[in-house]
Protein backbone atom coordinates (compact mmCIF):
# COMPACT_ATOMS: atom_id res chain seq x y z
CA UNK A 1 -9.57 -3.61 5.99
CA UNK A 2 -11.18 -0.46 7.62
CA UNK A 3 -13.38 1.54 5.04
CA UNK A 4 -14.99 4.14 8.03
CA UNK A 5 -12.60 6.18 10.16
CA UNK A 6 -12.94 8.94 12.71
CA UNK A 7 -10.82 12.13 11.96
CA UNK A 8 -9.10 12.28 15.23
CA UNK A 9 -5.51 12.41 14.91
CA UNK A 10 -3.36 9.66 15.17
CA UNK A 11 0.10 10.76 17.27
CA UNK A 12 3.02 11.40 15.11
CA UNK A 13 5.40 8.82 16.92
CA UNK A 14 2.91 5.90 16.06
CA UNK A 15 2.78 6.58 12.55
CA UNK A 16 6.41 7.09 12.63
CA UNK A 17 6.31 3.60 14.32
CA UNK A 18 4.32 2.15 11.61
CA UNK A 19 6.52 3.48 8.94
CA UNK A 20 9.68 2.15 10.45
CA UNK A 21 8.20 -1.48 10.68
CA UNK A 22 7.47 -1.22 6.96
CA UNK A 23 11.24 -0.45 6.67
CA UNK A 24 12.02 -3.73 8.37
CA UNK A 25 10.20 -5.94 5.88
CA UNK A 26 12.31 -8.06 3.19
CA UNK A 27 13.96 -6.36 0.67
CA UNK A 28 15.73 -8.12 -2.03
CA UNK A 29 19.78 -7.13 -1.98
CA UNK A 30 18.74 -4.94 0.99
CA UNK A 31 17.58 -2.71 -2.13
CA UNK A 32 15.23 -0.30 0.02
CA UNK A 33 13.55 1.44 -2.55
CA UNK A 34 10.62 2.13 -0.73
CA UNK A 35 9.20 6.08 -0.62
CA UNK A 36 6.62 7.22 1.54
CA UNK A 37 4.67 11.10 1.47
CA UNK A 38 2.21 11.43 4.24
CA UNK A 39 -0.62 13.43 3.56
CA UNK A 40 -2.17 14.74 6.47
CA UNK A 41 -4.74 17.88 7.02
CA UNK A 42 -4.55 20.44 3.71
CA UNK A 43 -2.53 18.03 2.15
CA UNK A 44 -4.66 14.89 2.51
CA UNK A 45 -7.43 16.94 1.75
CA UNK A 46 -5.53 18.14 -1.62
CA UNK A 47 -5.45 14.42 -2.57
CA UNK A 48 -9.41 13.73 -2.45
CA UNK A 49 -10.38 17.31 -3.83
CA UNK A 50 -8.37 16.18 -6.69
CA UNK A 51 -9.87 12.66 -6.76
CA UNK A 52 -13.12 13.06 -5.64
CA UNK A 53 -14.59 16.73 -6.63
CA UNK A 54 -18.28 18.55 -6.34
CA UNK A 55 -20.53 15.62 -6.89
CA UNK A 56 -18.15 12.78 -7.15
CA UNK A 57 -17.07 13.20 -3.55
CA UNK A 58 -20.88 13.28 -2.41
CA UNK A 59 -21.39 9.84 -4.36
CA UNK A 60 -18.77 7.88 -3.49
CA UNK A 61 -19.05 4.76 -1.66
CA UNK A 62 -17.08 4.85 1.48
CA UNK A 63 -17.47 8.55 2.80
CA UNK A 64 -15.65 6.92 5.86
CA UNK A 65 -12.61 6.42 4.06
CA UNK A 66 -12.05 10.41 3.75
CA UNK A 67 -11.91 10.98 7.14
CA UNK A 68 -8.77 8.69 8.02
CA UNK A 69 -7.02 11.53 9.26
CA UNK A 70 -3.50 9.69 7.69
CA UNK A 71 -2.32 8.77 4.28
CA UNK A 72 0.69 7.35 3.42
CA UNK A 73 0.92 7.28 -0.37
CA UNK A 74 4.03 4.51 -1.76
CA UNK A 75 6.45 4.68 -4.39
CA UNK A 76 9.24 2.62 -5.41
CA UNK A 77 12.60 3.06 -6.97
CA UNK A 78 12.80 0.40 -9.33
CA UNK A 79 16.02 1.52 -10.43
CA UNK A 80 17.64 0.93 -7.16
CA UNK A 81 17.26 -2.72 -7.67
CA UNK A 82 18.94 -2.33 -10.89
CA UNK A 83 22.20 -0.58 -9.33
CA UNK A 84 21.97 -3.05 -6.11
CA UNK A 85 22.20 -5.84 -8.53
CA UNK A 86 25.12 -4.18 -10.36
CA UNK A 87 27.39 -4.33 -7.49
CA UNK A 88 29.89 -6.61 -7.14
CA UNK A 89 28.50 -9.14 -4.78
CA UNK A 90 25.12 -9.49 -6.98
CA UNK A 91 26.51 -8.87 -10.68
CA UNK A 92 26.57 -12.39 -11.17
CA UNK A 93 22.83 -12.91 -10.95
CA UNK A 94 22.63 -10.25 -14.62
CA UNK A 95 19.41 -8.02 -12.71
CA UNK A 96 21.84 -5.51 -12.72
CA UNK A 97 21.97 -5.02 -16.52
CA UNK A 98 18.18 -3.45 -16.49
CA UNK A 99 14.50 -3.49 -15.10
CA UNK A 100 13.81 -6.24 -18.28
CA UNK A 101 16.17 -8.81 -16.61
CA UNK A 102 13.50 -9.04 -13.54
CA UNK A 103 10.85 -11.48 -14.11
CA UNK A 104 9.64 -10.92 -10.89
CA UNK A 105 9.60 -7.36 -10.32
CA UNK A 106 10.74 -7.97 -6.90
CA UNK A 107 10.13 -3.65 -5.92
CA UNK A 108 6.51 -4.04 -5.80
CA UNK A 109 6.58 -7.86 -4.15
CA UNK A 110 8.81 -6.19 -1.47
CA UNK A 111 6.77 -3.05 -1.51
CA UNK A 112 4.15 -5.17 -0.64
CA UNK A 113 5.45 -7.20 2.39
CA UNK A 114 6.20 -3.23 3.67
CA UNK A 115 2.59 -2.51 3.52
CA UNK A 116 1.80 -5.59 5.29
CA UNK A 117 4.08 -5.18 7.76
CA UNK A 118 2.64 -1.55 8.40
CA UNK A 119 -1.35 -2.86 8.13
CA UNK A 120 -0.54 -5.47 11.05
CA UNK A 121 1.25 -2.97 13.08
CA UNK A 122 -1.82 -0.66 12.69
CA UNK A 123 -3.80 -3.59 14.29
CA UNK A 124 -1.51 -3.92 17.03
CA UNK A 125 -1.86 -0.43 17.64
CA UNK A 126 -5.75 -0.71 17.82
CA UNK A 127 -6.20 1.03 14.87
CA UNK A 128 -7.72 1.27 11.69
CA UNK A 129 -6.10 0.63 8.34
CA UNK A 130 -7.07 0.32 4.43
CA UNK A 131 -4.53 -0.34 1.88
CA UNK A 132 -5.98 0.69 -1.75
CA UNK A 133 -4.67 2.24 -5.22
CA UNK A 134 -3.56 6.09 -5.62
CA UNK A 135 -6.69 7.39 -6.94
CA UNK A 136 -7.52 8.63 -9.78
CA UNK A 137 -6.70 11.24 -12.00
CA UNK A 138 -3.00 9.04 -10.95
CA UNK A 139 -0.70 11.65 -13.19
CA UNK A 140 -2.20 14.65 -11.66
CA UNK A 141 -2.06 13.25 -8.21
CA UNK A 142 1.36 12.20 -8.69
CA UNK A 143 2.05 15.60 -9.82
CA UNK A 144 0.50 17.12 -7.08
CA UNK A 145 2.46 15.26 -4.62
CA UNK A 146 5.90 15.95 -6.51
CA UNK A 147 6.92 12.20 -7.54
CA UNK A 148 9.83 11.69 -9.74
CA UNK A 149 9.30 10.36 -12.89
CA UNK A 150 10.89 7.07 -12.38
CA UNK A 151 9.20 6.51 -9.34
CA UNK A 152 6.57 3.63 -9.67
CA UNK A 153 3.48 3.69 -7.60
CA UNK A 154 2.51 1.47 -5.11
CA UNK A 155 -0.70 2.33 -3.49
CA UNK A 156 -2.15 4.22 -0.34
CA UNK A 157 -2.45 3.13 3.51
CA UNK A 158 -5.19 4.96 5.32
CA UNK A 159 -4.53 5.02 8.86
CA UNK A 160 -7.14 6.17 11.72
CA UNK A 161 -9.39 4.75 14.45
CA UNK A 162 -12.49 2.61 13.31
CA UNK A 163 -15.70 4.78 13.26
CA UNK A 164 -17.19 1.53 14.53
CA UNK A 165 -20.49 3.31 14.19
CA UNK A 166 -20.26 2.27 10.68
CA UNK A 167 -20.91 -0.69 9.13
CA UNK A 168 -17.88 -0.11 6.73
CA UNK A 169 -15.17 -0.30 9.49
CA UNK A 170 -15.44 -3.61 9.31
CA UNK A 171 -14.57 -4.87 6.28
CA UNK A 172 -17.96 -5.90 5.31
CA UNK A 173 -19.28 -5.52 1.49
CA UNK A 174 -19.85 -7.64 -1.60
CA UNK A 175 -16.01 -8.87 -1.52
CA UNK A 176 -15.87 -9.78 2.08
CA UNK A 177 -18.97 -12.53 1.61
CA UNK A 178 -17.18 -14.51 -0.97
CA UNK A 179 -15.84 -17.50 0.25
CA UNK A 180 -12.28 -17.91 1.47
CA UNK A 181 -10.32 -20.61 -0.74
CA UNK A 182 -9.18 -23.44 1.96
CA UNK A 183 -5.33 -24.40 2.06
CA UNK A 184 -6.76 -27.96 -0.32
CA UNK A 185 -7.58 -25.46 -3.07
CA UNK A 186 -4.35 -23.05 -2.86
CA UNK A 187 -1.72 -26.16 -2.48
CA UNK A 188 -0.30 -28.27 -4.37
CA UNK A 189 2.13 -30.77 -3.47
CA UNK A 190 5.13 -31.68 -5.60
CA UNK A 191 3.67 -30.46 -8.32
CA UNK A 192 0.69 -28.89 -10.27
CA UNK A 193 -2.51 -30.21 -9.63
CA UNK A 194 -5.55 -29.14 -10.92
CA UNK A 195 -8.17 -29.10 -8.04
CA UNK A 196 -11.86 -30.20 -8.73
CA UNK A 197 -14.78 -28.01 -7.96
């Protein structure tokens, strides 16, 4: 995860690029649900004059972060899964009779495999990418950008070239240094297992 960009543009057809591979990950029922608004120039800048005014901007953390010269700002459609599921092929499974019926809400574990899928094609690009949540105030923002009601949100992508100049674009911080869990402390075989420190 990239926290320092440079502002230079990023050419249109590679974010378009990016965008379609999101489109290409799973999707349960082939619901795709998935909406996208870039933000880019006046509007990106709307987004973090919103977020981040006078001396809230000057404070905050990762000054890097507001020059990615891309946002792409998610949403999801829950209720697309709903009328996917109603059809006749999945009717059988009930998700069709409301968002309740989901256990797993399967729009954000999809919208998630999208953003994936757009973060590593960033990185095959040679570029730049941080995936984080809408900021804050979320309602205004959301209003700002126009998003339906019903409409849940996802989270942002920041997309740019590494201002490798900083010590940021690297993914370094307080999180970073904490110590990856191995595959003996995520797995368990056959069954639960708890695992001793």
């Amino acid at each position: 995860m990239c926290r320092a960009f440079l502002p230079d543009e990023i050419d249109d057809d590679i974010v378009c690029e990016i965008v379609d591979l999101g489109t290409r990950a799973p999707s349960a029922g082939r619901s795709q649900a998935l909406h996208i608004i870039e933000l880019i120039g006046a509007d990106r800048e709307k987004l973090w004059s919103n977020s981040l005014p006078g001396e809230r901007r000057e404070s905050f953390a990762f000054q890097g972060l507001l020059r990615a010269p891309v946002l792409l700002t998610m949403f999801v459609d829950p209720d697309a899964y709903v009328e996917r599921y109603a059809e006749r092929d999945k009717a059988h499974t009930g998700l069709g009779a409301g968002r309740e019926m989901w256990r797993t809400p399967f729009w954000f574990v999809d919208a998630g495999m999208a953003a994936m899928s757009m973060l590593l094609a960033a990185q095959a690009h040679g570029l730049g990418a941080l995936f984080f949540a809408l900021p804050q105030p979320e309602d205004e923002i959301r209003s700002l950008l126009g998003i339906p009601d019903h409409l849940e949100t996802v989270g942002v992508l920041a997309l740019g070239h590494r201002d490798v100049s900083d010590p940021q674009a690297h993914g370094t911080g307080r999180s970073a240094s904490r110590p990856r869990r191995t595959v003996e402390d995520v797995m368990h075989r056959g069954h639960w297992q708890s695992h001793q420190p």
